[in-house]
C-alpha atoms as a PDB file:
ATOM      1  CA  UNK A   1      30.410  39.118   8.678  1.00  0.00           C
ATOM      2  CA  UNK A   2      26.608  40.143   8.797  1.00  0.00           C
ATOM      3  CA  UNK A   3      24.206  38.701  11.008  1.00  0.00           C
ATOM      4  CA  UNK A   4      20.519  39.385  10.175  1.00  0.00           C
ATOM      5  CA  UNK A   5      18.428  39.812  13.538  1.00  0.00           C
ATOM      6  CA  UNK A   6      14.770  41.052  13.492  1.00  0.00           C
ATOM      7  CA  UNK A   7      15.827  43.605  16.418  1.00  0.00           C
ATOM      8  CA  UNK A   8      18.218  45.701  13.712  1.00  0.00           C
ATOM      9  CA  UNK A   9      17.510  49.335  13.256  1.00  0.00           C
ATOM     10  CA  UNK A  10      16.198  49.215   9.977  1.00  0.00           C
ATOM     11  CA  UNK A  11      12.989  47.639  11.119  1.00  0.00           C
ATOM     12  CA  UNK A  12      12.813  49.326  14.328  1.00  0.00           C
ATOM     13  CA  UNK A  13      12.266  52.330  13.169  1.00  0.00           C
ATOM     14  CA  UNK A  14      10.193  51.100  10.121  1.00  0.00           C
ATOM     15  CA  UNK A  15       8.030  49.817  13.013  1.00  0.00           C
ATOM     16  CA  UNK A  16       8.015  53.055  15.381  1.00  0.00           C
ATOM     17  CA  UNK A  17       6.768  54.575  12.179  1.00  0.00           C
ATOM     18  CA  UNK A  18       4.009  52.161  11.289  1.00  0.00           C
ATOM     19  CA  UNK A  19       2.774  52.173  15.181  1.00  0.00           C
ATOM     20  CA  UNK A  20       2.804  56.031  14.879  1.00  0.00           C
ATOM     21  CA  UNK A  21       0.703  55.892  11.651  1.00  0.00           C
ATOM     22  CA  UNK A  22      -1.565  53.418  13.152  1.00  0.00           C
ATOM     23  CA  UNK A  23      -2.149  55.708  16.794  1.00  0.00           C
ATOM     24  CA  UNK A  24      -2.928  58.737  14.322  1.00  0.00           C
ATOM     25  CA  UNK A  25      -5.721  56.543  12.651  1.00  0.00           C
ATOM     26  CA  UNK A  26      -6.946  55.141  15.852  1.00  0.00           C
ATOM     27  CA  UNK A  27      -7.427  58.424  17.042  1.00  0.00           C
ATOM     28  CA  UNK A  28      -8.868  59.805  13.947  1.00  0.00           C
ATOM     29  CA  UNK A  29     -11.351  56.591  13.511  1.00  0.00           C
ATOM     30  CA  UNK A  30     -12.390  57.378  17.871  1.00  0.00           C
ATOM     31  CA  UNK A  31     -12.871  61.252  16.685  1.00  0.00           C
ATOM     32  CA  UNK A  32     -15.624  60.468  14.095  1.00  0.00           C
ATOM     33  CA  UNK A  33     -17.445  57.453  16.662  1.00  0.00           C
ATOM     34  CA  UNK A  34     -18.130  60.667  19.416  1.00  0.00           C
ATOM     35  CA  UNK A  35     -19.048  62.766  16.587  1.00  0.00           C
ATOM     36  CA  UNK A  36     -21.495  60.303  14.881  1.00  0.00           C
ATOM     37  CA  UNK A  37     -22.441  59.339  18.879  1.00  0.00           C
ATOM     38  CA  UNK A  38     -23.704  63.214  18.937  1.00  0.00           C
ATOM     39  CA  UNK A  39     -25.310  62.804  15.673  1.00  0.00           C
ATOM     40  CA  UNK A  40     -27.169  59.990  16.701  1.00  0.00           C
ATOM     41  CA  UNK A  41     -28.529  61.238  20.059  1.00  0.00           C
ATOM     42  CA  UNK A  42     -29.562  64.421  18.541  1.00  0.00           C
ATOM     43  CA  UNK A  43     -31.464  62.711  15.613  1.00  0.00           C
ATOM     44  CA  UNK A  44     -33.365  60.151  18.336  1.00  0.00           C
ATOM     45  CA  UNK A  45     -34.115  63.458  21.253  1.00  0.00           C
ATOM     46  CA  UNK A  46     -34.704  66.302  18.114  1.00  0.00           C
ATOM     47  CA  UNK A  47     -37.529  66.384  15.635  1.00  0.00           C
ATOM     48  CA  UNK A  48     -35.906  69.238  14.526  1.00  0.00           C
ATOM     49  CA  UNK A  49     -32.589  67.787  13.982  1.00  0.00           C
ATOM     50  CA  UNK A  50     -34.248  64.376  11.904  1.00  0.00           C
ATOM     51  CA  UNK A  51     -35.687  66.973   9.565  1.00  0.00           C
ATOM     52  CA  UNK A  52     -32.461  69.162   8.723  1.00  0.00           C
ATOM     53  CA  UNK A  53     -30.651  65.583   8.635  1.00  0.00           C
ATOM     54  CA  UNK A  54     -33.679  64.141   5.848  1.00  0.00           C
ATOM     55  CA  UNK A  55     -32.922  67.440   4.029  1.00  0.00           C
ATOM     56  CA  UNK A  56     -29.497  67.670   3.632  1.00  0.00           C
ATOM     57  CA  UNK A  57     -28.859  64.092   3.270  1.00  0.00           C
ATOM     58  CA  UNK A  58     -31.500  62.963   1.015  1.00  0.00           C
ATOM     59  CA  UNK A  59     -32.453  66.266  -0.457  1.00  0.00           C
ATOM     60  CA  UNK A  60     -36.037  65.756   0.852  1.00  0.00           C
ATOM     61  CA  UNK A  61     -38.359  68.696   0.496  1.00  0.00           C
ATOM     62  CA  UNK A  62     -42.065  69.552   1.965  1.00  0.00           C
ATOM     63  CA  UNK A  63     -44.676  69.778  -0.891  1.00  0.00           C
ATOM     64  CA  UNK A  64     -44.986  73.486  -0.823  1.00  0.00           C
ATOM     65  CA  UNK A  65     -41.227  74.054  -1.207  1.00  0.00           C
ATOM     66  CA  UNK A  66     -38.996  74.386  -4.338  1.00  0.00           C
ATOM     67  CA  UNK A  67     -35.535  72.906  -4.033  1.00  0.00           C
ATOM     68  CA  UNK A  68     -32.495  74.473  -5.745  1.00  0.00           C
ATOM     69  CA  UNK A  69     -29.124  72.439  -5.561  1.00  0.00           C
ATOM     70  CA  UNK A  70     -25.908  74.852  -5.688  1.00  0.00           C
ATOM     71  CA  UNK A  71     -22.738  72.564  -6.327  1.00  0.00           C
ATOM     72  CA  UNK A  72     -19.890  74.458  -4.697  1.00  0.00           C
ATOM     73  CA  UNK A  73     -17.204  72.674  -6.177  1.00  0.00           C
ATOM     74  CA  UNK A  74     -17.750  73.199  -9.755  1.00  0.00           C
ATOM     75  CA  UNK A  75     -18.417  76.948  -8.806  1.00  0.00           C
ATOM     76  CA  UNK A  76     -15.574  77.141  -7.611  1.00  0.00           C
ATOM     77  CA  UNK A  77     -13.856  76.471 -11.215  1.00  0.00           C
END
């Protein structure tokens, strides 16, 4: 005879899994706040930094410049 608890191995270890999973994430997601933290205090203390972000992100360009786009993926092909 078989008695179904919700302490049985099965879903123990299902669960050590899933709480493993969801540390790895947590970390992961606390990783990218400090690094977009950094981001953020460099682009309010740095002119410097506000313009290389406005370029790279938004392709922005100053009127005498020429912008040329290289797409490293497909060159990769």
């Amino acid at each position: 005879m078989f008695f179904f608890d919700v302490r049985d191995w099965p879903s123990i270890l299902e669960k050590r899994a899933r709480i493993k999973e969801l540390n790895k994430n947590e970390r992961h997601i606390d990783n990218q706040i400090v690094e977009t933290r950094k981001e953020l205090n460099l682009l309010k203390t740095n002119a410097q930094t506000i313009e290389k972000y406005a370029r790279e992100k938004y392709l922005m360009k100053k009127d005498n410049e020429d912008l040329f786009i290289i797409n490293t993926a497909s060159a990769n092909k």
